[in-house]
Protein backbone atom coordinates (compact mmCIF):
# COMPACT_ATOMS: atom_id res chain seq x y z
CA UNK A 1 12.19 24.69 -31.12
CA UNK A 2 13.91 26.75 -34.07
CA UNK A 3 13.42 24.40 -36.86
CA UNK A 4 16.42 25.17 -40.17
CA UNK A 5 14.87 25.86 -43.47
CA UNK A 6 15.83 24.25 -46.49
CA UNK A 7 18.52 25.21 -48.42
CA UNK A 8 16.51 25.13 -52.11
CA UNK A 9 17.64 24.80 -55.83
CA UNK A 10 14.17 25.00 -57.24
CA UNK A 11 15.78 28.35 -58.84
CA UNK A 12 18.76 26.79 -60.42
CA UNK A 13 18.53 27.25 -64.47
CA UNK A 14 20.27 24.35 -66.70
CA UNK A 15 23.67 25.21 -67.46
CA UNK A 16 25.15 24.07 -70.77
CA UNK A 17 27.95 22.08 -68.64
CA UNK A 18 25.12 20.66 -66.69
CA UNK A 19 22.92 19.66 -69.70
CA UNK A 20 25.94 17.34 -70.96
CA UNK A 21 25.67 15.51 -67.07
CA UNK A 22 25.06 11.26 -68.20
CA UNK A 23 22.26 12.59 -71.22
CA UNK A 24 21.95 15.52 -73.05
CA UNK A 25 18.85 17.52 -72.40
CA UNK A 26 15.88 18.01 -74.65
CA UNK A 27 13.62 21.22 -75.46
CA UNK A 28 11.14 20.19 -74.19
CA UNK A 29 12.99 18.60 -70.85
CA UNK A 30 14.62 22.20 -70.21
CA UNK A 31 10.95 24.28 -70.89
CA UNK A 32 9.54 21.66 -68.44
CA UNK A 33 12.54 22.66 -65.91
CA UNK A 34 11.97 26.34 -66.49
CA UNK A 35 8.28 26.23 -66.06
CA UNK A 36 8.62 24.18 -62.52
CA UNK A 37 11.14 26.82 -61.65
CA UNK A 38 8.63 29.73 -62.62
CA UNK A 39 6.00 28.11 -60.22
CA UNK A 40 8.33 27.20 -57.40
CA UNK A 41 8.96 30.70 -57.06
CA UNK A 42 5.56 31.57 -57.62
CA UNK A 43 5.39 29.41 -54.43
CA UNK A 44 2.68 26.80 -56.43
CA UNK A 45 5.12 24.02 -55.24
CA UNK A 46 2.05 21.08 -55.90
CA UNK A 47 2.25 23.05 -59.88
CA UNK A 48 6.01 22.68 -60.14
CA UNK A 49 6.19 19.28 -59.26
CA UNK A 50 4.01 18.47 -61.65
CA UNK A 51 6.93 19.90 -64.15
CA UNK A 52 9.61 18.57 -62.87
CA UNK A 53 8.01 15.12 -63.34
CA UNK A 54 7.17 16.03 -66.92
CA UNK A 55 11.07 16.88 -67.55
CA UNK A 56 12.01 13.73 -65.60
CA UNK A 57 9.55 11.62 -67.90
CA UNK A 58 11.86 13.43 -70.93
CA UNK A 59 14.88 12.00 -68.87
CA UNK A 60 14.99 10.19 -65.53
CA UNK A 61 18.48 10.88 -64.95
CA UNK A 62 18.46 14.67 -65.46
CA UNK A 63 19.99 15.61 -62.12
CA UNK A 64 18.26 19.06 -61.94
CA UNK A 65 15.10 17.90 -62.40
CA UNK A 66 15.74 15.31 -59.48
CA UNK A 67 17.22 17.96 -56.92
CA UNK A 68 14.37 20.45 -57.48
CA UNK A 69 11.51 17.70 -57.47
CA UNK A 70 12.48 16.73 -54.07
CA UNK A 71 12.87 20.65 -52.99
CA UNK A 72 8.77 21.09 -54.21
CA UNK A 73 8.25 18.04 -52.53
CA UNK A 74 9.93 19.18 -49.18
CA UNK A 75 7.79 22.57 -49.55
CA UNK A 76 4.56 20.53 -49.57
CA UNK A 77 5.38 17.83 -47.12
CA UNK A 78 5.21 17.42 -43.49
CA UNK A 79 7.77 16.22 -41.24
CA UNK A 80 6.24 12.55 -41.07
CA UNK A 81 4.81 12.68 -44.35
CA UNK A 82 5.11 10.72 -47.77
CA UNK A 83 6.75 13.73 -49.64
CA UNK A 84 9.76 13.82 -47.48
CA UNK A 85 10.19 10.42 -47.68
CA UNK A 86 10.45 10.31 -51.16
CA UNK A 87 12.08 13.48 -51.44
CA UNK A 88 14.86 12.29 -49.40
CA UNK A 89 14.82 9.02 -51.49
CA UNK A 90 15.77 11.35 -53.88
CA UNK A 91 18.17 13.43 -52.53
CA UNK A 92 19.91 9.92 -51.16
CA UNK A 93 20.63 8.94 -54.51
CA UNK A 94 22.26 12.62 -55.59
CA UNK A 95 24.49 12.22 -52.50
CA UNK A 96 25.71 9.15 -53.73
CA UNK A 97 25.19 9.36 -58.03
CA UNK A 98 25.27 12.84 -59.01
CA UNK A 99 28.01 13.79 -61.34
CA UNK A 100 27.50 17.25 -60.72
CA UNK A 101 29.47 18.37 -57.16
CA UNK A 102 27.32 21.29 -56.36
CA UNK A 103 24.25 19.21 -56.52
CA UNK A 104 25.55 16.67 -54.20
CA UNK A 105 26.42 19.15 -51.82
CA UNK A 106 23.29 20.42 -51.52
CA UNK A 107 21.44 16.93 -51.56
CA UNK A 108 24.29 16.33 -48.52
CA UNK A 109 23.03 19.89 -46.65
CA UNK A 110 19.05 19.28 -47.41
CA UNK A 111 19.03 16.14 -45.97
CA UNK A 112 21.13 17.42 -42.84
CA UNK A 113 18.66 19.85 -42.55
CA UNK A 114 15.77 17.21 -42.38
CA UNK A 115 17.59 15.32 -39.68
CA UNK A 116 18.45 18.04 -37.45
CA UNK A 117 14.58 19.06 -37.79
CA UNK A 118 13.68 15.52 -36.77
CA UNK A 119 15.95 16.27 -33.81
CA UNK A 120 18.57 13.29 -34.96
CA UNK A 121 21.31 16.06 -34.48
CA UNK A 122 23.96 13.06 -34.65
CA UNK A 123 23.09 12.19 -38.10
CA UNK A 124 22.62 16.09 -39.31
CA UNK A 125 25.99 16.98 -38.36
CA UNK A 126 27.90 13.90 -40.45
CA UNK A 127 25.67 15.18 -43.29
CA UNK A 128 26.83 18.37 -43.19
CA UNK A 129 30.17 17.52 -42.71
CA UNK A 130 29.89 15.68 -45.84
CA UNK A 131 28.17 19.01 -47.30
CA UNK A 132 31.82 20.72 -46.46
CA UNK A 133 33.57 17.82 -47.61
CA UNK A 134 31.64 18.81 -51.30
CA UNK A 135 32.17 22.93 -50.99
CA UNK A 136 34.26 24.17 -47.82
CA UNK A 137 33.15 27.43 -48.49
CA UNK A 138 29.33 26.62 -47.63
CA UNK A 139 28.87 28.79 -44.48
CA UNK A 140 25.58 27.87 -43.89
CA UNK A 141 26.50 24.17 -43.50
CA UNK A 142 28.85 25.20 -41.17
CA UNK A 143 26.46 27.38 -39.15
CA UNK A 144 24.26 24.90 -38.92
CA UNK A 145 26.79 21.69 -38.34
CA UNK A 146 27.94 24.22 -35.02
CA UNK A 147 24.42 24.66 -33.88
CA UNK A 148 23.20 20.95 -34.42
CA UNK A 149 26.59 20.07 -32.35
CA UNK A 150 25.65 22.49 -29.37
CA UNK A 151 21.95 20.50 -29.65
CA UNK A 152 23.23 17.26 -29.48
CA UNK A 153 25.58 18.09 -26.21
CA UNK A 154 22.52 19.68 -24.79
CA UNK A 155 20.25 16.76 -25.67
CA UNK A 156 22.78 14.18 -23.70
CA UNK A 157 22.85 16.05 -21.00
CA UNK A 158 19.26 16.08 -21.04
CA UNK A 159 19.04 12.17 -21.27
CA UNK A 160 21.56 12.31 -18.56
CA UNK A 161 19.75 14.60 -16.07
CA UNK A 162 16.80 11.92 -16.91
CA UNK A 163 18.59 8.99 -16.36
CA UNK A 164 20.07 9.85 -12.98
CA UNK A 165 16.61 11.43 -12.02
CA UNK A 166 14.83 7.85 -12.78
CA UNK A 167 17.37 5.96 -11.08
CA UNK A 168 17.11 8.20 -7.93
CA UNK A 169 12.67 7.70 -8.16
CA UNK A 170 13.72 4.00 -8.82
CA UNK A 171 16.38 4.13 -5.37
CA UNK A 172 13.45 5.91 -3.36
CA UNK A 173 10.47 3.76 -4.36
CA UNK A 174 12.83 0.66 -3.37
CA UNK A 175 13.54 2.56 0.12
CA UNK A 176 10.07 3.28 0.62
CA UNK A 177 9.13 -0.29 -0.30
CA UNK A 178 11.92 -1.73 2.54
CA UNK A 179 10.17 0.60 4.97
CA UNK A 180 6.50 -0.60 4.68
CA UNK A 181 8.22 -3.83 4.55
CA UNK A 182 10.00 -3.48 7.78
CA UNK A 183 6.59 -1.46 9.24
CA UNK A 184 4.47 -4.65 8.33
CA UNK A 185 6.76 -7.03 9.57
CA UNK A 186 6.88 -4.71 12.89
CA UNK A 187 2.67 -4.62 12.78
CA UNK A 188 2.53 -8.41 12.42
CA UNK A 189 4.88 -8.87 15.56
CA UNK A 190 3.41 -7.05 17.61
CA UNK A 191 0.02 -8.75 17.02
CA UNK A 192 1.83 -12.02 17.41
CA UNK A 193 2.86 -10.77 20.94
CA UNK A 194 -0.76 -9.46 21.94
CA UNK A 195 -2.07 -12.58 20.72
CA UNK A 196 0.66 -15.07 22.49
CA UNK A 197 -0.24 -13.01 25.81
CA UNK A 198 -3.79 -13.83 25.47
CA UNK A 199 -3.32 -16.76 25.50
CA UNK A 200 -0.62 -16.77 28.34
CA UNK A 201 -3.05 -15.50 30.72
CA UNK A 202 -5.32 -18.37 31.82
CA UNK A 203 -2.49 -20.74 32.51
CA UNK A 204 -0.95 -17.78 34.45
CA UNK A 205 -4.02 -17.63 36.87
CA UNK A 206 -4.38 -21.17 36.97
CA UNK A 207 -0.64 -21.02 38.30
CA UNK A 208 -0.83 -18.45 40.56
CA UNK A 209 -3.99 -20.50 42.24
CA UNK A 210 -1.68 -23.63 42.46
CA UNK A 211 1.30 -21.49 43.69
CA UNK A 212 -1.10 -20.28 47.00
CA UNK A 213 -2.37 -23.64 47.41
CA UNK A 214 1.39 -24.77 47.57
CA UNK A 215 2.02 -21.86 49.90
CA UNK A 216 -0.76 -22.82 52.82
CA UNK A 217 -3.40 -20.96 51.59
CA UNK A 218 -6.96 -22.92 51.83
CA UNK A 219 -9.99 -22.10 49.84
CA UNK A 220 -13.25 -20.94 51.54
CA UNK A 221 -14.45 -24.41 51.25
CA UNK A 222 -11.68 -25.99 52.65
CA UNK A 223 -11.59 -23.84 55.47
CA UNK A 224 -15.40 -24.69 56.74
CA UNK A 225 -14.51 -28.48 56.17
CA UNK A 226 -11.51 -27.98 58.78
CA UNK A 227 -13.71 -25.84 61.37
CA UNK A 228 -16.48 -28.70 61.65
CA UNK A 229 -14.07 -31.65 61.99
CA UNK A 230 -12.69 -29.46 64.83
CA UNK A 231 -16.09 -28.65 66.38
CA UNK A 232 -16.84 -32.27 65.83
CA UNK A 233 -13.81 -33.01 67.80
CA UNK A 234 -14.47 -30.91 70.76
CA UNK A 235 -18.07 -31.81 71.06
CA UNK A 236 -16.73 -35.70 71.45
CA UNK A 237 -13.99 -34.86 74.09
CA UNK A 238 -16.74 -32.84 76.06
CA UNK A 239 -18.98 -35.95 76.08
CA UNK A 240 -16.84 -38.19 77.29
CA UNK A 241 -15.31 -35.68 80.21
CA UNK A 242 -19.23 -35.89 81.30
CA UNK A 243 -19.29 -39.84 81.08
CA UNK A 244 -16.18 -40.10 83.23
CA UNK A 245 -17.61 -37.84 85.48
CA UNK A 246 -21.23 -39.46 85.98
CA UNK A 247 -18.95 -42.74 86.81
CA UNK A 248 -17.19 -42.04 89.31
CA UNK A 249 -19.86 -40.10 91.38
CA UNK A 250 -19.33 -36.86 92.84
CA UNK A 251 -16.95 -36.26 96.16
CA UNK A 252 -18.57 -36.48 99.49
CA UNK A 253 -19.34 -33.83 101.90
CA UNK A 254 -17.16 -34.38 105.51
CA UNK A 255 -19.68 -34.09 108.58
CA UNK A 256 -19.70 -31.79 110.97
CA UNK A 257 -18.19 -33.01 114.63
CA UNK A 258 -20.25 -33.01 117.38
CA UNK A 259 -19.38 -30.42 119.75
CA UNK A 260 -17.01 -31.49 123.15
């Protein structure tokens, strides 16, 4: 992601008008300015600081010395580290103290510049509105105020895209949950079925024995029982036929007549 430099005032030389801003300046405070100045460009940022804090031991409230501390500090620091959080300590307290307009403007446009790098593109563009509120004119600001506006619109949509793709993975795991649901549920019927017709089946058999017994039907058993009573039966009536015959003798035989 294109990342927006820092708009620097290492370079800036103390002006007579400036020197009378809240304390006037001393030799020794300006050749300490200078000298930080003469390293910054030299691009020895670690060497100008060092400088800059000499001129602000001369005076603490020399407003130069402030802004272009916390630009060598910005050079040197990471995006997380402690140089840009003191340097935008600093540049905080130019937004809000410094006498001196142009200095506050770009305190305003630095620390935009650090928020829209941090991806905050809400809080970049009020700081460089309040960079334009300082100098209209500063067309970088306003470059950059119209490109960190473009990133935040592109970063909600972005958050929007993700929200309604969550909630749709969130909808579909809850769908998919219902349906093992209602698959387990079906599993666990079934089995209660298979397991209820187990059980059925020996009373069934048992019924359908009772239900031929009820219709006539004899078991094997039953059947030879019946056939010896009925042999038993017959054998009886056949004895006493005999006895009643033996009784009563058999018929007798008519002679013959003599002849005439």
């Amino acid at each position: 992601m294109k990342k927006i430099l820092f708009s620097i005032m290492a370079a800036m030389s103390v002006m007579p008008s400036m020197a009378q801003s809240k304390t006037a300046t001393t030799r020794d405070e300006r050749n300490y300015i200078v000298e930080g100045n003469k390293l910054y460009n030299e691009q020895r940022y670690a060497d100008a600081e060092v400088a800059y804090r000499k001129a602000l031991q001369e005076n603490a409230m020399n407003e130069i010395a402030q802004f272009n501390l916390a630009a060598s500090l910005l050079r040197q620091g990471s995006a997380s580290g402690e140089t840009q959080k003191e340097a935008s300590a600093i540049l905080q307290n130019l937004t809000r103290d410094a006498e001196n307009i142009s200095i506050a403007e770009k305190a305003f446009y630095n620390l935009g510049n650090i928020a829209f790098n941090s991806q905050d593109y809400a809080k970049s563009i009020e700081l460089y509105k309040n960079a334009l509120r300082k100098n209209p004119d500063n067309d970088k600001a306003r470059e950059n105020l119209r490109l960190a506006q473009k990133r935040l619109e592109d970063q909600q949509n972005q958050d929007q895209n993700q929200d309604q793709n969550q909630d749709k993975q969130d909808q579909d795991k809850k769908d998919q949950d219902k349906q093992d649901q209602n698959k387990n549920q079906n599993q666990n019927n079934d089995q209660n079925k298979d397991d209820k017709k187990d059980q059925q089946q020996p009373d069934q058999k048992q019924d359908q024995q009772q239900k031929q017994q009820q219709q006539g039907g004899i078991s094997q058993q039953n059947a030879e029982k019946i056939l010896k009573a009925m042999e038993n039966e017959e054998n009886a009536t056949r004895a006493r036929i005999n006895a009643e015959k033996k009784k009563t003798g058999a018929p007798s035989r008519r002679p013959v007549t003599n002849p005439w």
